[in-house]
N, C-alpha and C. Protein backbone atom coordinates (compact mmCIF):
# COMPACT_ATOMS: atom_id res chain seq x y z
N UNK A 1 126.16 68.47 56.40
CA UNK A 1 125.31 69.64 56.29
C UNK A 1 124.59 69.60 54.95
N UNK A 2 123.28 69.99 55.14
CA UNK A 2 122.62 69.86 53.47
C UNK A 2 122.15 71.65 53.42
N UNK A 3 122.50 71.73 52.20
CA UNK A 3 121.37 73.17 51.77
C UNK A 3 120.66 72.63 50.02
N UNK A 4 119.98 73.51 49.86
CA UNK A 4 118.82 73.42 48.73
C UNK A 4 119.92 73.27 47.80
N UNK A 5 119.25 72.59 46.34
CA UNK A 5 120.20 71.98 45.54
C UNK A 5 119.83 73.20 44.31
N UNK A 6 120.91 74.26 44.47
CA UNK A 6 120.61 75.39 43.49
C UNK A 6 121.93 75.73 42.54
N UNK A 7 121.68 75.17 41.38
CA UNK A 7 123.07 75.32 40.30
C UNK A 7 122.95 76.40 39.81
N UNK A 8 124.30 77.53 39.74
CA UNK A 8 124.94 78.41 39.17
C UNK A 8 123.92 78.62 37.72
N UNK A 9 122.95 79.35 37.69
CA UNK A 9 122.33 79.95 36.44
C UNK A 9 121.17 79.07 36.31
N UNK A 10 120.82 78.41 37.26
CA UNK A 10 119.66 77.47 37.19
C UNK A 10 118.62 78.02 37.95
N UNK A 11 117.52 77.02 38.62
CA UNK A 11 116.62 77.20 39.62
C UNK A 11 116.68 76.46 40.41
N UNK A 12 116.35 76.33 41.53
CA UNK A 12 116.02 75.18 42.41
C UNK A 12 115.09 73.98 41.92
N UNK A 13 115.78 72.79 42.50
CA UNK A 13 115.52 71.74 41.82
C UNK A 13 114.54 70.87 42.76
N UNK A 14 113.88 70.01 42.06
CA UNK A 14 112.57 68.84 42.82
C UNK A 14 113.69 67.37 43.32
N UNK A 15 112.42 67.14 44.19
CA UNK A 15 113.18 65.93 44.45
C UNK A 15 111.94 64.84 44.25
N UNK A 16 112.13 63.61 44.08
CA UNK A 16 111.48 62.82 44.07
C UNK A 16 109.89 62.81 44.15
N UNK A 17 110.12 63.35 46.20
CA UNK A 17 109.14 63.57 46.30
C UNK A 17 107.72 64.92 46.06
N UNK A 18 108.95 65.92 44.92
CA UNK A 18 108.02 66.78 45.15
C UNK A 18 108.34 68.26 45.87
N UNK A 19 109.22 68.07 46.97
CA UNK A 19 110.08 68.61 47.75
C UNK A 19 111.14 69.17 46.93
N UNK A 20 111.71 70.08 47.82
CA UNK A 20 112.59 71.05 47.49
C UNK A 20 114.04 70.05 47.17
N UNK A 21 115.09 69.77 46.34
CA UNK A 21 116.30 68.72 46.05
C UNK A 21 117.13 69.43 46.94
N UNK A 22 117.91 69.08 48.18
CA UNK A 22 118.63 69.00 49.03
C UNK A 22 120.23 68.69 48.48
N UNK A 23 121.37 69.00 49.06
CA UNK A 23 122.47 68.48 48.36
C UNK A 23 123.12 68.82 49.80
N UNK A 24 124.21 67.63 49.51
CA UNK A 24 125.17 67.62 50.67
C UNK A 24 127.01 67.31 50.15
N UNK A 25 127.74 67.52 51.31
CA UNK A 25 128.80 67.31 50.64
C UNK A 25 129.72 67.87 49.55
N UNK A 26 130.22 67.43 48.52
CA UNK A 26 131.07 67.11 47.32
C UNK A 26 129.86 68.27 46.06
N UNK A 27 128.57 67.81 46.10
CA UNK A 27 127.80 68.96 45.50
C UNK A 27 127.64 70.21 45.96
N UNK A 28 127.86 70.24 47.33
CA UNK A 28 127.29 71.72 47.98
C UNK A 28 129.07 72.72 47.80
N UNK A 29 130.00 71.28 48.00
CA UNK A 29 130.86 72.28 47.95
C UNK A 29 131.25 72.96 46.25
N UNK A 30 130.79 72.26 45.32
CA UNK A 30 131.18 72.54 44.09
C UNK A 30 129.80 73.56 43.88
N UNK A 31 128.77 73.69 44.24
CA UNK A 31 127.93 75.09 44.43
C UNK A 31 128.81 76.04 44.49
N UNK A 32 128.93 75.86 46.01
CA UNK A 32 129.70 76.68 47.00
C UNK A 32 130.81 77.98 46.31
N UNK A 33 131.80 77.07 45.38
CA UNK A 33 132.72 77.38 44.96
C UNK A 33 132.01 78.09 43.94
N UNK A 34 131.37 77.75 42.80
CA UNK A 34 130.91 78.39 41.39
C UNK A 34 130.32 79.23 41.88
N UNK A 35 129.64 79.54 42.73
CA UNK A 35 128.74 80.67 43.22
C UNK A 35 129.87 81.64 43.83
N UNK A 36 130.96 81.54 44.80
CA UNK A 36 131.79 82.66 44.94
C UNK A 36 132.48 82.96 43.73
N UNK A 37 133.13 82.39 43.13
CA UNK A 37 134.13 82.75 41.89
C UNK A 37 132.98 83.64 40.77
N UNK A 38 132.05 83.15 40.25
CA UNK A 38 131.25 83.63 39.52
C UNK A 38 130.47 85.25 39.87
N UNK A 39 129.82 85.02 41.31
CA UNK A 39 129.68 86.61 41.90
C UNK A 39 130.90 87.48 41.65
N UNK A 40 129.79 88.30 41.17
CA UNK A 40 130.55 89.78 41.05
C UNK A 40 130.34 91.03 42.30
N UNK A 41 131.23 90.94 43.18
CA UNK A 41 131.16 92.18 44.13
C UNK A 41 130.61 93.41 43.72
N UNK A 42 129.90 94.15 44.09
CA UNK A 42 128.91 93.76 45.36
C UNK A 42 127.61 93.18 45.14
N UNK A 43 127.35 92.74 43.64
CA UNK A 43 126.13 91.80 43.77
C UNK A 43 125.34 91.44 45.14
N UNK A 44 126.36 90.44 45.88
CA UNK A 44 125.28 89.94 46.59
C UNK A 44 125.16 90.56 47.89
N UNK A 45 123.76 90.67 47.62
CA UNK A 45 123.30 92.17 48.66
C UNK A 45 123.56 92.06 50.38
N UNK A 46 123.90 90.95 51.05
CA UNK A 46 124.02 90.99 52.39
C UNK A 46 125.26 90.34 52.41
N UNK A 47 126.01 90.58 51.26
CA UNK A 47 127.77 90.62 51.56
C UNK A 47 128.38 91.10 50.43
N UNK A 48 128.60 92.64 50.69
CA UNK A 48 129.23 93.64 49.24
C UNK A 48 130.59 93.12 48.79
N UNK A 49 131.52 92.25 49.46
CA UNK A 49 132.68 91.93 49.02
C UNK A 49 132.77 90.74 48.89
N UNK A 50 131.73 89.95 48.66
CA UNK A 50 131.58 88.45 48.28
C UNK A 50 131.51 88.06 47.00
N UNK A 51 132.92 87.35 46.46
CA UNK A 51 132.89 87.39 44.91
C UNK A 51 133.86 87.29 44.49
N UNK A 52 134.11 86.31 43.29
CA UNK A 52 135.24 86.81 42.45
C UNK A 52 135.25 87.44 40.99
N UNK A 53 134.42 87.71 40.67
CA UNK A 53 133.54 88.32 39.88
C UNK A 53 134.23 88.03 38.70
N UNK A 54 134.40 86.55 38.48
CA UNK A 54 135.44 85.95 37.06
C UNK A 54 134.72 86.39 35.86
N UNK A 55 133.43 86.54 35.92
CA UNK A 55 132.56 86.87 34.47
C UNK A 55 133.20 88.35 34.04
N UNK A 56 133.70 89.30 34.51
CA UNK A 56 134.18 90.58 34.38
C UNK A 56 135.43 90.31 33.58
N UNK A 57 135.88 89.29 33.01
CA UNK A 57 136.85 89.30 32.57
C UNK A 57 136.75 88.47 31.12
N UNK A 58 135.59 87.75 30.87
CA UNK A 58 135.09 87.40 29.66
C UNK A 58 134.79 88.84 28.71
N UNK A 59 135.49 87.92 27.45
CA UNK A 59 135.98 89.32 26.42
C UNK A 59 136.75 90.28 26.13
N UNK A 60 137.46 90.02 27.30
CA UNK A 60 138.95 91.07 27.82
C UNK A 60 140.13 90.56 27.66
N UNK A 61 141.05 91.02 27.04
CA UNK A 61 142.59 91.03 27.20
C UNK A 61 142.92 90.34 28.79
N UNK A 62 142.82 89.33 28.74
CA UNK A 62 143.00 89.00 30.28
C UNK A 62 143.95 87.84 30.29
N UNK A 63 144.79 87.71 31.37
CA UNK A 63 146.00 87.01 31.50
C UNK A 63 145.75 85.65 32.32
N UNK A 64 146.20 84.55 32.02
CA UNK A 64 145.97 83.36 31.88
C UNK A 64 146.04 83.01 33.99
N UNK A 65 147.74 83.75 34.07
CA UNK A 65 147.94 83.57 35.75
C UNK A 65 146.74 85.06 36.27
N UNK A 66 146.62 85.69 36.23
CA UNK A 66 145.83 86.68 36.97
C UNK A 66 144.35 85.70 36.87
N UNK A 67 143.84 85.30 35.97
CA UNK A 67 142.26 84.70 36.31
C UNK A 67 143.12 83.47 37.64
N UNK A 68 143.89 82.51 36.86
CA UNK A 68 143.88 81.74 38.01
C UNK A 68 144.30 82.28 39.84
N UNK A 69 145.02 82.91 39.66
CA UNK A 69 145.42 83.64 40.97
C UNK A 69 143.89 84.14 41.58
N UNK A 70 143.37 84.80 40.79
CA UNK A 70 141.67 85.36 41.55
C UNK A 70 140.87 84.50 41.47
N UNK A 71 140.75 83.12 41.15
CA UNK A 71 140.45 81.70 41.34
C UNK A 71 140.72 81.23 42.80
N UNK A 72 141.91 81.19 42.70
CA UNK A 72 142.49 80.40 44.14
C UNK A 72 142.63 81.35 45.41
N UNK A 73 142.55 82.76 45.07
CA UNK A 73 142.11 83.32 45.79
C UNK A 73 140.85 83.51 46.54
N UNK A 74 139.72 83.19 45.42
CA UNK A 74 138.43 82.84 46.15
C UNK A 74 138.14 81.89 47.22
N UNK A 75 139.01 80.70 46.53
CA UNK A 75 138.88 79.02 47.18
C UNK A 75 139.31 79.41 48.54
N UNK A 76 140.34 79.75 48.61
CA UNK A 76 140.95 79.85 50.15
C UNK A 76 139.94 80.56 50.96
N UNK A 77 139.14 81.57 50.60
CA UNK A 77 138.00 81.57 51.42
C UNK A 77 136.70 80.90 51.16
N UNK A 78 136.51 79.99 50.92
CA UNK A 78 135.43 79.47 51.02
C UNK A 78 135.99 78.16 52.60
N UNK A 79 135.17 78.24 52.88
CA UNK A 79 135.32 77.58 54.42
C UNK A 79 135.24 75.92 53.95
N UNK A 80 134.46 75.41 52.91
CA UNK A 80 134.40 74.32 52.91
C UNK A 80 135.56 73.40 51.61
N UNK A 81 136.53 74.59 51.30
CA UNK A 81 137.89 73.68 50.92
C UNK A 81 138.86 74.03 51.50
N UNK A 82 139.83 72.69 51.70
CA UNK A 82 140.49 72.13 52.74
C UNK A 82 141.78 73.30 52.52
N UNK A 83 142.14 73.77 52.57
CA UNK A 83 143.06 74.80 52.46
C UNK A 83 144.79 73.97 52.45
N UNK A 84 144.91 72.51 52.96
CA UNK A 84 146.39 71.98 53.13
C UNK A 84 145.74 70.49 52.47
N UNK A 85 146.17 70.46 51.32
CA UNK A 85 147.15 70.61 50.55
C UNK A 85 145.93 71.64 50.03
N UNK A 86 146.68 73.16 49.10
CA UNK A 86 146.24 74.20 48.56
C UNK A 86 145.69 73.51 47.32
N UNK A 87 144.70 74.17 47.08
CA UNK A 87 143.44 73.64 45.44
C UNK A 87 144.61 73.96 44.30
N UNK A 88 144.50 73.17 43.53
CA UNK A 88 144.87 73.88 42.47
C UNK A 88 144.14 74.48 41.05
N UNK A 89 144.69 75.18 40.60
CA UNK A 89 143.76 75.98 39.41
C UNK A 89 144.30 75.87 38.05
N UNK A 90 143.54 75.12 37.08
CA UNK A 90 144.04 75.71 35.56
C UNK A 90 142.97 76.35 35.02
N UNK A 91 143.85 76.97 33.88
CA UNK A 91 142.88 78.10 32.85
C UNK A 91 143.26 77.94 31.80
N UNK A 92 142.53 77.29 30.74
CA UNK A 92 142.94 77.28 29.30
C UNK A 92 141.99 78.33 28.25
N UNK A 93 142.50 79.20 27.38
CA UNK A 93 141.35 79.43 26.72
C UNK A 93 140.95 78.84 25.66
N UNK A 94 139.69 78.69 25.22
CA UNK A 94 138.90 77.99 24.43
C UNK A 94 138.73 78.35 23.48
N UNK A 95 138.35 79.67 23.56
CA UNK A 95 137.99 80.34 21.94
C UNK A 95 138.05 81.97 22.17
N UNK A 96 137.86 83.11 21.76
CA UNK A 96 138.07 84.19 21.56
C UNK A 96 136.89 84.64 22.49
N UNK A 97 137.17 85.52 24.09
CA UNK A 97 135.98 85.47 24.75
C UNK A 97 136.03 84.56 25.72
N UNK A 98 136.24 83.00 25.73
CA UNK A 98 135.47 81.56 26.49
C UNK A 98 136.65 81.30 27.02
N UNK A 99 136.89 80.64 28.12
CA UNK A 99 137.99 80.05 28.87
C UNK A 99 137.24 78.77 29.51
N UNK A 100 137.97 78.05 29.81
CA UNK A 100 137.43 76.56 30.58
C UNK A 100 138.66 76.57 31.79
N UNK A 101 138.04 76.28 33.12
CA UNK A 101 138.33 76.52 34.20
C UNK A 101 138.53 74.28 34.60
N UNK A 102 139.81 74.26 35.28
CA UNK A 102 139.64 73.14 35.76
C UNK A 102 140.25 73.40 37.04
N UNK A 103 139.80 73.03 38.50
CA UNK A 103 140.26 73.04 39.90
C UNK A 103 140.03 71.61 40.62
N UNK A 104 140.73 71.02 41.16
CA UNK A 104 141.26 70.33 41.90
C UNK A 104 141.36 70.60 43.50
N UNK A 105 140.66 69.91 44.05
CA UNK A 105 140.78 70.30 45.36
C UNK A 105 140.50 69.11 46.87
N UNK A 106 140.51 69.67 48.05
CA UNK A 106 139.80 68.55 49.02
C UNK A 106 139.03 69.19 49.56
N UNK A 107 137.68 68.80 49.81
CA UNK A 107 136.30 69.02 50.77
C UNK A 107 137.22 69.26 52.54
N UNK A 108 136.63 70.12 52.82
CA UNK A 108 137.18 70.23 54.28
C UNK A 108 136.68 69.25 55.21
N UNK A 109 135.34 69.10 54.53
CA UNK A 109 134.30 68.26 55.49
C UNK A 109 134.84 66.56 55.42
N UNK A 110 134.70 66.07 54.37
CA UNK A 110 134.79 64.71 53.92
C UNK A 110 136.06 64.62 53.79
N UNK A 111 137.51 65.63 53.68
CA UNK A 111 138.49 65.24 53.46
C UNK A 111 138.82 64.74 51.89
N UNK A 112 137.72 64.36 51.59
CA UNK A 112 137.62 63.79 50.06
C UNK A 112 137.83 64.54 48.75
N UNK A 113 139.35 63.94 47.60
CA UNK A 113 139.50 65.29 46.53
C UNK A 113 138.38 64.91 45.81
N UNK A 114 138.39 66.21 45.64
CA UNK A 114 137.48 66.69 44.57
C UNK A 114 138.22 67.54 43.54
N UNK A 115 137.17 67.63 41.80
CA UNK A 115 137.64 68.21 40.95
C UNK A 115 136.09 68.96 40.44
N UNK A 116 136.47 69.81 39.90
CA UNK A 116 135.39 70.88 39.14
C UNK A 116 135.64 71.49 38.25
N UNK A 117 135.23 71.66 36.64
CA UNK A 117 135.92 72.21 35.89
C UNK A 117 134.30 72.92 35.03
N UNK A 118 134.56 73.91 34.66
CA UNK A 118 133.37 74.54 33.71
C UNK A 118 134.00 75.54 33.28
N UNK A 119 133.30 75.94 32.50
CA UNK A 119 133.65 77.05 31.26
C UNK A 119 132.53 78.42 31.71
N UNK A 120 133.77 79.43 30.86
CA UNK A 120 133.04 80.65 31.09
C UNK A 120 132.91 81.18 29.96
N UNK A 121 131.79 81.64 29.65
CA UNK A 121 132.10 82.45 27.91
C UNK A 121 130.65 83.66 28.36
N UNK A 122 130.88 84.04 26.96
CA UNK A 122 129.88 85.66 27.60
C UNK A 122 128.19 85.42 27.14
């Protein structure tokens, strides 16, 4: 399956020819994922409970297992990770404010693990 190749805080991207950049796979699912965890409910307007709205917690007294738990809580619904063997989630913080996110997981589609790790700061 391909959709438009649109990164978390970016724009849509060109392709070669000019055309809209397409992404499939291993990219769409690491979209996929940064775009639910990152939405903040009810942001997105034609689904009020779509989200894990992790940015709400940059700058806050916030607990190391509660971000990851509402991490892996997201994953399990996203349709395109493999749910057996379960993703796993770390959370380290970085600096006062910033945390760096690393997840581990398998594509439902390709079967293939995958890893994704980015940082959140305010």
């Amino acid at each position: 399956m391909y959709d438009l190749n649109l990164s978390w805080g970016g724009d849509l991207s060109l392709a070669p020819n000019n055309d809209l950049a397409l992404v499939s796979d291993d990219v769409l699912t690491q979209q996929r994922v940064l775009r639910r965890i990152l939405t903040t409910a009810p942001d997105y307007f034609w689904e009020p409970s779509y989200g894990g709205g992790l940015g709400q917690v940059v700058g806050s007294p916030a607990q190391l297992g509660a971000i990851e738990a509402r991490i892996q809580a997201q994953m399990a619904l996203e349709a395109s990770v493999a749910q057996s063997p379960p993703p796993t989630v770390s959370v380290v913080f970085d600096s006062p404010g910033t945390f760096a996110v690393s997840t581990s997981y398998f594509d439902s589609g390709t079967q293939l693990s995958s890893a994704l790790t980015f940082m959140v700061a305010p």
